[in-house]
Protein backbone atom coordinates (compact mmCIF):
# COMPACT_ATOMS: atom_id res chain seq x y z
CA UNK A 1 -68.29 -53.87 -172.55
CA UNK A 2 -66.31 -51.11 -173.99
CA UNK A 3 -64.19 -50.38 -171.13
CA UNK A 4 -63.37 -53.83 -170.69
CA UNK A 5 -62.38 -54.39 -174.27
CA UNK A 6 -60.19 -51.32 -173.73
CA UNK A 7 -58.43 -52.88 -170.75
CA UNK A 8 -58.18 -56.08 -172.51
CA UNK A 9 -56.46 -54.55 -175.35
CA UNK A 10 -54.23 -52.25 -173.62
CA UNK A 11 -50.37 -52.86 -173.06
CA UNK A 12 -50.77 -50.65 -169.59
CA UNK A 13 -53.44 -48.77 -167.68
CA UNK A 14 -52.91 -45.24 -166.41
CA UNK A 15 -54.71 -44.96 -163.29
CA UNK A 16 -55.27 -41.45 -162.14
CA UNK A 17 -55.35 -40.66 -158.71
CA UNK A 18 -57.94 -38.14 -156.49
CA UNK A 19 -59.55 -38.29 -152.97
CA UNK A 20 -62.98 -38.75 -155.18
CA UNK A 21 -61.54 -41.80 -157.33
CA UNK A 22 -60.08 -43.77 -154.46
CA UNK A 23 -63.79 -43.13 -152.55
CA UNK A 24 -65.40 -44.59 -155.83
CA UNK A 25 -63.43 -47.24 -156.22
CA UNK A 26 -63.08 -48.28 -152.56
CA UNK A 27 -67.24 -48.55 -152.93
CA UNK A 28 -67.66 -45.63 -151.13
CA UNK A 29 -69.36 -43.24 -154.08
CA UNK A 30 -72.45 -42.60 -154.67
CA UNK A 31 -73.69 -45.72 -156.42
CA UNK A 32 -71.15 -48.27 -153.94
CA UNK A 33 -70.54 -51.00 -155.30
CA UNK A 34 -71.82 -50.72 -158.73
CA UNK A 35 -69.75 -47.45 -159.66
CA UNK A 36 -68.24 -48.28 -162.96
CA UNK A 37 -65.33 -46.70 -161.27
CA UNK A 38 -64.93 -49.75 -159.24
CA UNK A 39 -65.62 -51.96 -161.41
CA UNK A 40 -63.11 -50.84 -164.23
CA UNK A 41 -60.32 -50.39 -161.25
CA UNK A 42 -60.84 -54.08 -160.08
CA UNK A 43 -61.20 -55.19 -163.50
CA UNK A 44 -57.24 -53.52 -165.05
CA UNK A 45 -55.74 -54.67 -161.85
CA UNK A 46 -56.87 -57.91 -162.15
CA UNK A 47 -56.63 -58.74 -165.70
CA UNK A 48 -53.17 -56.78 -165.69
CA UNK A 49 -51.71 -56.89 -162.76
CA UNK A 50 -50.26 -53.80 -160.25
CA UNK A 51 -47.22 -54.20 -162.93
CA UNK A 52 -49.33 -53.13 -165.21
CA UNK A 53 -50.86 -49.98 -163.66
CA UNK A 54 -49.18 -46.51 -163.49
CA UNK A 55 -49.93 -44.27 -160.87
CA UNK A 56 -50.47 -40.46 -161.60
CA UNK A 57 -51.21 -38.15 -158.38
CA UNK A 58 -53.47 -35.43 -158.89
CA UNK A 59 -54.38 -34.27 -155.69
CA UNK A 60 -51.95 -33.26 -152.64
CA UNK A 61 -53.94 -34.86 -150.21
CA UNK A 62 -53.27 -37.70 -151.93
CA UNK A 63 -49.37 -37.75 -152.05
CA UNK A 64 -48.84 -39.95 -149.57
CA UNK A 65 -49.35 -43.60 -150.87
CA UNK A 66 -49.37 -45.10 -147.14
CA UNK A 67 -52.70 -43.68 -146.74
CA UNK A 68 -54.39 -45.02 -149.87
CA UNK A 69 -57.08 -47.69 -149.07
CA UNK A 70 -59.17 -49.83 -150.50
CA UNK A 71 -58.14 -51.75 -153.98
CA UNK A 72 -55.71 -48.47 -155.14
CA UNK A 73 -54.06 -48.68 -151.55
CA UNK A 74 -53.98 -53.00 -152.15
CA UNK A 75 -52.55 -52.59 -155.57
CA UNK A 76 -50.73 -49.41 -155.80
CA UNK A 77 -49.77 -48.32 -152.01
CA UNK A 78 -46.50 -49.91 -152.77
CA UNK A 79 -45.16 -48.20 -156.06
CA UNK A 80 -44.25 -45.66 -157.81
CA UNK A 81 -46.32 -42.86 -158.44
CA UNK A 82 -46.09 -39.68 -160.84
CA UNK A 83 -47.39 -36.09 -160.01
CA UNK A 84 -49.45 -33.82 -161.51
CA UNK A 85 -50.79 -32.15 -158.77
CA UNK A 86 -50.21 -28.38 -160.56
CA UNK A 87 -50.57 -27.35 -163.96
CA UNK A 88 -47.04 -26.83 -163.80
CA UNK A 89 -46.48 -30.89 -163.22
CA UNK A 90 -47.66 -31.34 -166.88
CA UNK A 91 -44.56 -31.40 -168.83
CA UNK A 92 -41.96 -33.14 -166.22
CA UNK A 93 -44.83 -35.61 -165.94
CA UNK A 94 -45.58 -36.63 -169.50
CA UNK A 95 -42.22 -37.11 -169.87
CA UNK A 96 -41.32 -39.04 -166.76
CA UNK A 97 -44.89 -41.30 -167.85
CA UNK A 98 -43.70 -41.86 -171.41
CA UNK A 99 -40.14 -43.09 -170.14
CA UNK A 100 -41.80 -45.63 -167.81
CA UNK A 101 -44.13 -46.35 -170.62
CA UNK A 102 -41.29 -47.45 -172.76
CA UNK A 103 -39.27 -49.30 -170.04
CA UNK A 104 -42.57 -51.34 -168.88
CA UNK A 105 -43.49 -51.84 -172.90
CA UNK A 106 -39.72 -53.47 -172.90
CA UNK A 107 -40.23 -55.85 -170.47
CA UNK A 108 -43.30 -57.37 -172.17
């Protein structure tokens, strides 16, 4: 209930990205298809829409957005994604996800 209300009360949805989140989310996780991971995912993409969702890599094997599957590959294989693979990603990152924060936030 509380994640929902988040989702339903947010502008956007930052979706990070790992090997271990797309398994969880594609039903492939320990609990399938229960994992709230799943369930949240499907939810914000949903209720928001793929225009509502930014991507932020965290993983190198997961750079390449032609291999994502499952609901992230559905809704996100297509768009832009951010980086913060390394420690050293933090800054350029926050920076280049605030800016697309406030240009997405404009077109509402």
């Amino acid at each position: 209930q509380q994640m929902s209300s988040g989702i339903d009360q947010s502008k956007l949805v930052i979706v990070f990205i790992t090997q271990r989140y797309m398994d969880k989310v594609a039903g492939r996780g320990p609990n399938g298809d229960k994992d709230n991971c799943l369930l949240e995912f499907n939810y914000a993409a949903n209720k928001k829409g793929a225009s509502k969702l930014i991507a932020i890599v965290m993983e190198d094997r997961c750079s390449n957005s032609n291999k994502w599957d499952g609901p992230i590959g559905f809704f996100l294989g297509t768009h832009l994604y951010y980086s913060f693979k390394k420690d050293s990603d933090l800054k350029q990152c926050a920076q280049d996800v605030a800016a697309e924060m406030k240009a997405r936030l404009k077109q509402t």
